[in-house]
N, C-alpha and C. Protein backbone atom coordinates (compact mmCIF):
# COMPACT_ATOMS: atom_id res chain seq x y z
N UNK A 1 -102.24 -41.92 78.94
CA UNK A 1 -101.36 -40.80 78.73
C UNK A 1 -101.16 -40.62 77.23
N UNK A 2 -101.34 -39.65 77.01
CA UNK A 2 -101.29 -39.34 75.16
C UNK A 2 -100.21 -38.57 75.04
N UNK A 3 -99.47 -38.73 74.39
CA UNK A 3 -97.96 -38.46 73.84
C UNK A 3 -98.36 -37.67 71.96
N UNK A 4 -98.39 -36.39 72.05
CA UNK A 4 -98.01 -35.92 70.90
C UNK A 4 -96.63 -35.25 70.17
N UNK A 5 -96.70 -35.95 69.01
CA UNK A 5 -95.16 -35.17 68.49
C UNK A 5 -95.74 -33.76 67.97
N UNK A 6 -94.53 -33.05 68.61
CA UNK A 6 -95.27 -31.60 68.20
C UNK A 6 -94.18 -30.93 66.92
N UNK A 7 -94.17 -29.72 66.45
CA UNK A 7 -93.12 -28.73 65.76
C UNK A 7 -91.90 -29.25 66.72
N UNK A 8 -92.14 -28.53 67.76
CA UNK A 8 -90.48 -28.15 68.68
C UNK A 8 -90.27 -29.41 68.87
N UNK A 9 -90.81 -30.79 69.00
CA UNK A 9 -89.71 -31.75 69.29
C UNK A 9 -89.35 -32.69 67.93
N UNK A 10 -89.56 -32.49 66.99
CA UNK A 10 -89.31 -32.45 65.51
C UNK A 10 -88.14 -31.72 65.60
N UNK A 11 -88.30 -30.54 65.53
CA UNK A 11 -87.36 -29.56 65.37
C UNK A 11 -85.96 -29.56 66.83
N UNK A 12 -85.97 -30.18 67.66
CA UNK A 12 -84.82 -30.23 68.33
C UNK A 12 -84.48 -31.44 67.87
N UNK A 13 -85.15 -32.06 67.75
CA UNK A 13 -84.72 -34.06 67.44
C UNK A 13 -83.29 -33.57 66.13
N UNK A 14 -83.96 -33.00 64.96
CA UNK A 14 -83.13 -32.58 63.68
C UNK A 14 -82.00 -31.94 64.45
N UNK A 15 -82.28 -30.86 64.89
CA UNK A 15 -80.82 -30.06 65.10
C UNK A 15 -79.96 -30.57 65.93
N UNK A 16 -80.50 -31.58 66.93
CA UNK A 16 -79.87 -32.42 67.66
C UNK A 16 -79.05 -33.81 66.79
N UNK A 17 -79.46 -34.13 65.97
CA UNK A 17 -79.07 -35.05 65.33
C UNK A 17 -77.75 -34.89 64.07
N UNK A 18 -78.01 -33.02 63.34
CA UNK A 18 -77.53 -32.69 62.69
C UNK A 18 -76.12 -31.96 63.35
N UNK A 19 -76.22 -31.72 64.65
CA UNK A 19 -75.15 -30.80 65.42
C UNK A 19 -73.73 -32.29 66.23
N UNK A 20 -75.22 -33.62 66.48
CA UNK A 20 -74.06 -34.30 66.81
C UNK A 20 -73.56 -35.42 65.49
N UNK A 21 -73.77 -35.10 64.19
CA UNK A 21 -73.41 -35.58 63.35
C UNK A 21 -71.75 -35.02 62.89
N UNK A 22 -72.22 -33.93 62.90
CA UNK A 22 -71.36 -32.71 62.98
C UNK A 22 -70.04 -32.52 63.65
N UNK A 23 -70.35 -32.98 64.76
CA UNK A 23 -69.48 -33.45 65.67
C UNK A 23 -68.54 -34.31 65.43
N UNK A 24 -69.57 -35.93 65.03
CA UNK A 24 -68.28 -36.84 65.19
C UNK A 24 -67.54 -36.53 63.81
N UNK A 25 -67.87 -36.12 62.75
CA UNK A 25 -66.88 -35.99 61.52
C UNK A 25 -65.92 -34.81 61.64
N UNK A 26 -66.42 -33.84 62.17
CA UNK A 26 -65.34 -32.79 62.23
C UNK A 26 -64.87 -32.21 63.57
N UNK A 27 -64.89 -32.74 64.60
CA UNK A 27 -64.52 -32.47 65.78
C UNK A 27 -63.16 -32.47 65.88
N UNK A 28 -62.45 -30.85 65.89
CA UNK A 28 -60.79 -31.11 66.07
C UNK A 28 -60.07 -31.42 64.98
N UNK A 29 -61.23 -31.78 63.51
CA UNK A 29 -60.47 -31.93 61.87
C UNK A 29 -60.53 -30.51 61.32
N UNK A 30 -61.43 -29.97 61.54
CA UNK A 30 -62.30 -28.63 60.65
C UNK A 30 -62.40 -27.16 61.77
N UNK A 31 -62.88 -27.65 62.77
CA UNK A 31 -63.06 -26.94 64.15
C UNK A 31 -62.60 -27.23 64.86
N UNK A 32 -61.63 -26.24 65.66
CA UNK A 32 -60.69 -26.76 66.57
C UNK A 32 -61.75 -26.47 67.93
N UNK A 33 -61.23 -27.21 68.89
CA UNK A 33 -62.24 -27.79 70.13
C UNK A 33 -62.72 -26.06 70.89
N UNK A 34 -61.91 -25.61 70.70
CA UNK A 34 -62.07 -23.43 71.77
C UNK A 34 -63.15 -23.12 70.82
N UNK A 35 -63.41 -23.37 69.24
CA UNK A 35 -64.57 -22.81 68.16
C UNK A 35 -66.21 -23.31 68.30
N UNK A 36 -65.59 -25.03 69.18
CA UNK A 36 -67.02 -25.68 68.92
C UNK A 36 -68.31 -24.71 69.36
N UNK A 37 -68.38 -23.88 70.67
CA UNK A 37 -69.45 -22.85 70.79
C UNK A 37 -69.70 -21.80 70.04
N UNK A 38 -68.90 -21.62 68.90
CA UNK A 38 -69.40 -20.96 67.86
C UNK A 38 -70.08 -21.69 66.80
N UNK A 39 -69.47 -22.85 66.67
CA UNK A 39 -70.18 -23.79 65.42
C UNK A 39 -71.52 -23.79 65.88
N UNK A 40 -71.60 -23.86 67.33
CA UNK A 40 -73.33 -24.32 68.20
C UNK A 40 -74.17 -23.45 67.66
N UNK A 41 -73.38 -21.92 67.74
CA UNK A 41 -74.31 -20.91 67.60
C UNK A 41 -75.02 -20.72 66.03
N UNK A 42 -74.16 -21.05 65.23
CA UNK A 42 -74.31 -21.24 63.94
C UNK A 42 -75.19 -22.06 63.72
N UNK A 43 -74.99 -23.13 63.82
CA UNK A 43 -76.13 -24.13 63.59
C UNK A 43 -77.80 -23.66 64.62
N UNK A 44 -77.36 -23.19 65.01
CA UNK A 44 -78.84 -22.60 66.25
C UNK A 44 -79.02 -21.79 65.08
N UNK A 45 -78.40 -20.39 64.79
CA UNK A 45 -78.76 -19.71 64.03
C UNK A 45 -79.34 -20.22 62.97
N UNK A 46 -78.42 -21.06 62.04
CA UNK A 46 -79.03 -21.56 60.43
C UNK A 46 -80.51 -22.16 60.96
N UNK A 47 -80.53 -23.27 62.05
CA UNK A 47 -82.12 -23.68 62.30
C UNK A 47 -83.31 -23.14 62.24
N UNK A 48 -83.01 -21.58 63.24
CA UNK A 48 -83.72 -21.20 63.15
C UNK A 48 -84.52 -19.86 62.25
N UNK A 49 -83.33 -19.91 61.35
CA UNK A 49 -84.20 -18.86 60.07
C UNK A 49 -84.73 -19.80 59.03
N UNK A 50 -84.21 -21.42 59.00
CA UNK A 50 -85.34 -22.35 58.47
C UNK A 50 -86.29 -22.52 59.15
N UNK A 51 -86.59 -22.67 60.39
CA UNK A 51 -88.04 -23.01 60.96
C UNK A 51 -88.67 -21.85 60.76
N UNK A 52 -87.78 -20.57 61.00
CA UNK A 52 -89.29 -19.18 60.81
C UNK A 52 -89.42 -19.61 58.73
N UNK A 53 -88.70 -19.47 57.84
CA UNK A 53 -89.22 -19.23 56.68
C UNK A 53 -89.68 -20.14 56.25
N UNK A 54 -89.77 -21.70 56.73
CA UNK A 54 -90.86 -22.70 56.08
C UNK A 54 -91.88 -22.27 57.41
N UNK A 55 -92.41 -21.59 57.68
CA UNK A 55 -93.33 -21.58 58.63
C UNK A 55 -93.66 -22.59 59.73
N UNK A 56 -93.08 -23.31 60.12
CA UNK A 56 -92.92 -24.35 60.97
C UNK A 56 -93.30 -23.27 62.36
N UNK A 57 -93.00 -22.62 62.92
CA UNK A 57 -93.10 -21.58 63.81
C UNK A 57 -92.47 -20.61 63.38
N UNK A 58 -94.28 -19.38 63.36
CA UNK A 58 -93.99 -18.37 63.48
C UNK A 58 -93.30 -16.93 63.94
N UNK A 59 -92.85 -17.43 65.44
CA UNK A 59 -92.69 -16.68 66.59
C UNK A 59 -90.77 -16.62 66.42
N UNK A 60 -90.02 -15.69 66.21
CA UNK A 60 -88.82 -15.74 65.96
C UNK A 60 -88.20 -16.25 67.39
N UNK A 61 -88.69 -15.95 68.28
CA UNK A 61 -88.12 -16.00 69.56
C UNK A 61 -88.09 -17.09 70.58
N UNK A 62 -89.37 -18.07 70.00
CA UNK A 62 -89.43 -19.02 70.30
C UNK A 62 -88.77 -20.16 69.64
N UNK A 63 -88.48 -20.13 68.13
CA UNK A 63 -88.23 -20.88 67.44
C UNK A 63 -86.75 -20.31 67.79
N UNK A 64 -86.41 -19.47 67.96
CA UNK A 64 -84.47 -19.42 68.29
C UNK A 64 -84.64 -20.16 69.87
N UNK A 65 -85.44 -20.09 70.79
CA UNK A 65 -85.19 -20.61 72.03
C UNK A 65 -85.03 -22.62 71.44
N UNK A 66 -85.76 -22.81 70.78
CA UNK A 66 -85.76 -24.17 70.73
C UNK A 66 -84.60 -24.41 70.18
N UNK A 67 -84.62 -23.63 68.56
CA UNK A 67 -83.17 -24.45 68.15
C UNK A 67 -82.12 -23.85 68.82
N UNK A 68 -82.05 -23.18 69.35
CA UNK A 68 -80.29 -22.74 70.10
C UNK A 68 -80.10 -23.92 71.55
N UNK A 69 -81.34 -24.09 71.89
CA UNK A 69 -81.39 -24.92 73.32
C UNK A 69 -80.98 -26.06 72.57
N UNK A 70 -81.57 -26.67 71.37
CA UNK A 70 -81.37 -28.30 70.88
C UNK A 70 -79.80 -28.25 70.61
N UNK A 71 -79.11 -27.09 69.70
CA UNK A 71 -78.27 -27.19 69.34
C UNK A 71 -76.70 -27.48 70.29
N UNK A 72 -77.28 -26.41 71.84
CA UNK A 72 -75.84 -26.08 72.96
C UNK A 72 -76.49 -27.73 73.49
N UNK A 73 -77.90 -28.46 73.89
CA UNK A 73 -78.10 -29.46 74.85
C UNK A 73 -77.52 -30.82 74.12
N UNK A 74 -77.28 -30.84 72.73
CA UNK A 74 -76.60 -31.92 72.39
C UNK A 74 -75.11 -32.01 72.50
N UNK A 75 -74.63 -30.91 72.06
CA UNK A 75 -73.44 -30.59 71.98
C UNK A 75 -72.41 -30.85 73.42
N UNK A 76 -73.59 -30.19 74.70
CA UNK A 76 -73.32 -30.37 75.78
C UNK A 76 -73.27 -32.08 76.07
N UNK A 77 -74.19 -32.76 75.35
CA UNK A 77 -74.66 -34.08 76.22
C UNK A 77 -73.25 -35.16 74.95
N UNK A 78 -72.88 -34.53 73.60
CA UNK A 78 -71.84 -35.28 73.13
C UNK A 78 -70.74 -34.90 73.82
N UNK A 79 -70.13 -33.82 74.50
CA UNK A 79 -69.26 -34.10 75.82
C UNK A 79 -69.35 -34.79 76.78
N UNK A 80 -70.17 -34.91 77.39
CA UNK A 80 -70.19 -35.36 78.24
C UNK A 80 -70.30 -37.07 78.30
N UNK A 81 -71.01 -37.38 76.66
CA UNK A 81 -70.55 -38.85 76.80
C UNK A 81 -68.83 -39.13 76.21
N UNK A 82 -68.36 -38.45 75.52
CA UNK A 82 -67.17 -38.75 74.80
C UNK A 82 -65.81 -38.36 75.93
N UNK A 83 -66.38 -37.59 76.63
CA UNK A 83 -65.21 -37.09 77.32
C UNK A 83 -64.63 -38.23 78.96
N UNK A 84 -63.10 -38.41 78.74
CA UNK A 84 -63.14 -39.53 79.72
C UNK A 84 -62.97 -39.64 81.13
N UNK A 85 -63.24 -39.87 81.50
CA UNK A 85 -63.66 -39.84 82.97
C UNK A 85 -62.70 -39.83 83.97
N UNK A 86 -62.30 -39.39 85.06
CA UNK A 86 -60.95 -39.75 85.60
C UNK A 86 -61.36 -41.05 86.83
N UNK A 87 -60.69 -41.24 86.97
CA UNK A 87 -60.52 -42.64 88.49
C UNK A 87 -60.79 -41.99 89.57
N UNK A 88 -61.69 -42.00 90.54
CA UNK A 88 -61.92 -41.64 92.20
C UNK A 88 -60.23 -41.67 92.78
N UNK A 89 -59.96 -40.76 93.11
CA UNK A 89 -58.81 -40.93 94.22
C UNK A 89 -59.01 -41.34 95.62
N UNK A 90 -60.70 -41.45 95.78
CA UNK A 90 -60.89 -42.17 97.02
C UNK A 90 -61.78 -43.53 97.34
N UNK A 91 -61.09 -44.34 96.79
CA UNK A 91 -61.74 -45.13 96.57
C UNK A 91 -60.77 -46.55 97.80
């Protein structure tokens, strides 16, 4: 099985890394928690007018599908680990 690193998983790895960096320093200091889906969009946005103008991918539409997906799927997946869990009531 041959495993290549391509553009797009370069490029979600970063925005993924840079969105949940992002997170733990200013979560609720800078951005209050109702804004964080705007910060997402922002950072999707800023990604992806760097990947079209260093030419990394050409295709505007593809390169916004990747970084907007990397940017909401981390964001989504740092909720879901940080956020705490409640107790089974049926247990």
């Amino acid at each position: 099985m041959d495993f290549e690193i391509t553009v797009e998983i370069i490029i979600a790895i970063v925005t993924a890394v840079v969105t949940g960096v992002l997170g733990v320093f200013f979560k609720d200091n800078i951005v209050p928690s109702r804004y964080i889906p705007i910060q997402n969009l922002i950072i999707g946005a800023i990604a992806t007018v760097i990947t079209i103008f260093t030419g990394l991918i050409s295709n505007p539409l593809i390169a916004g599908l990747i970084c907007f997906g990397a940017s909401f799927g981390v964001a989504g997946l740092y909720d879901l680990v940080h956020t705490p869990t409640k107790k089974s009531i049926y247990k």
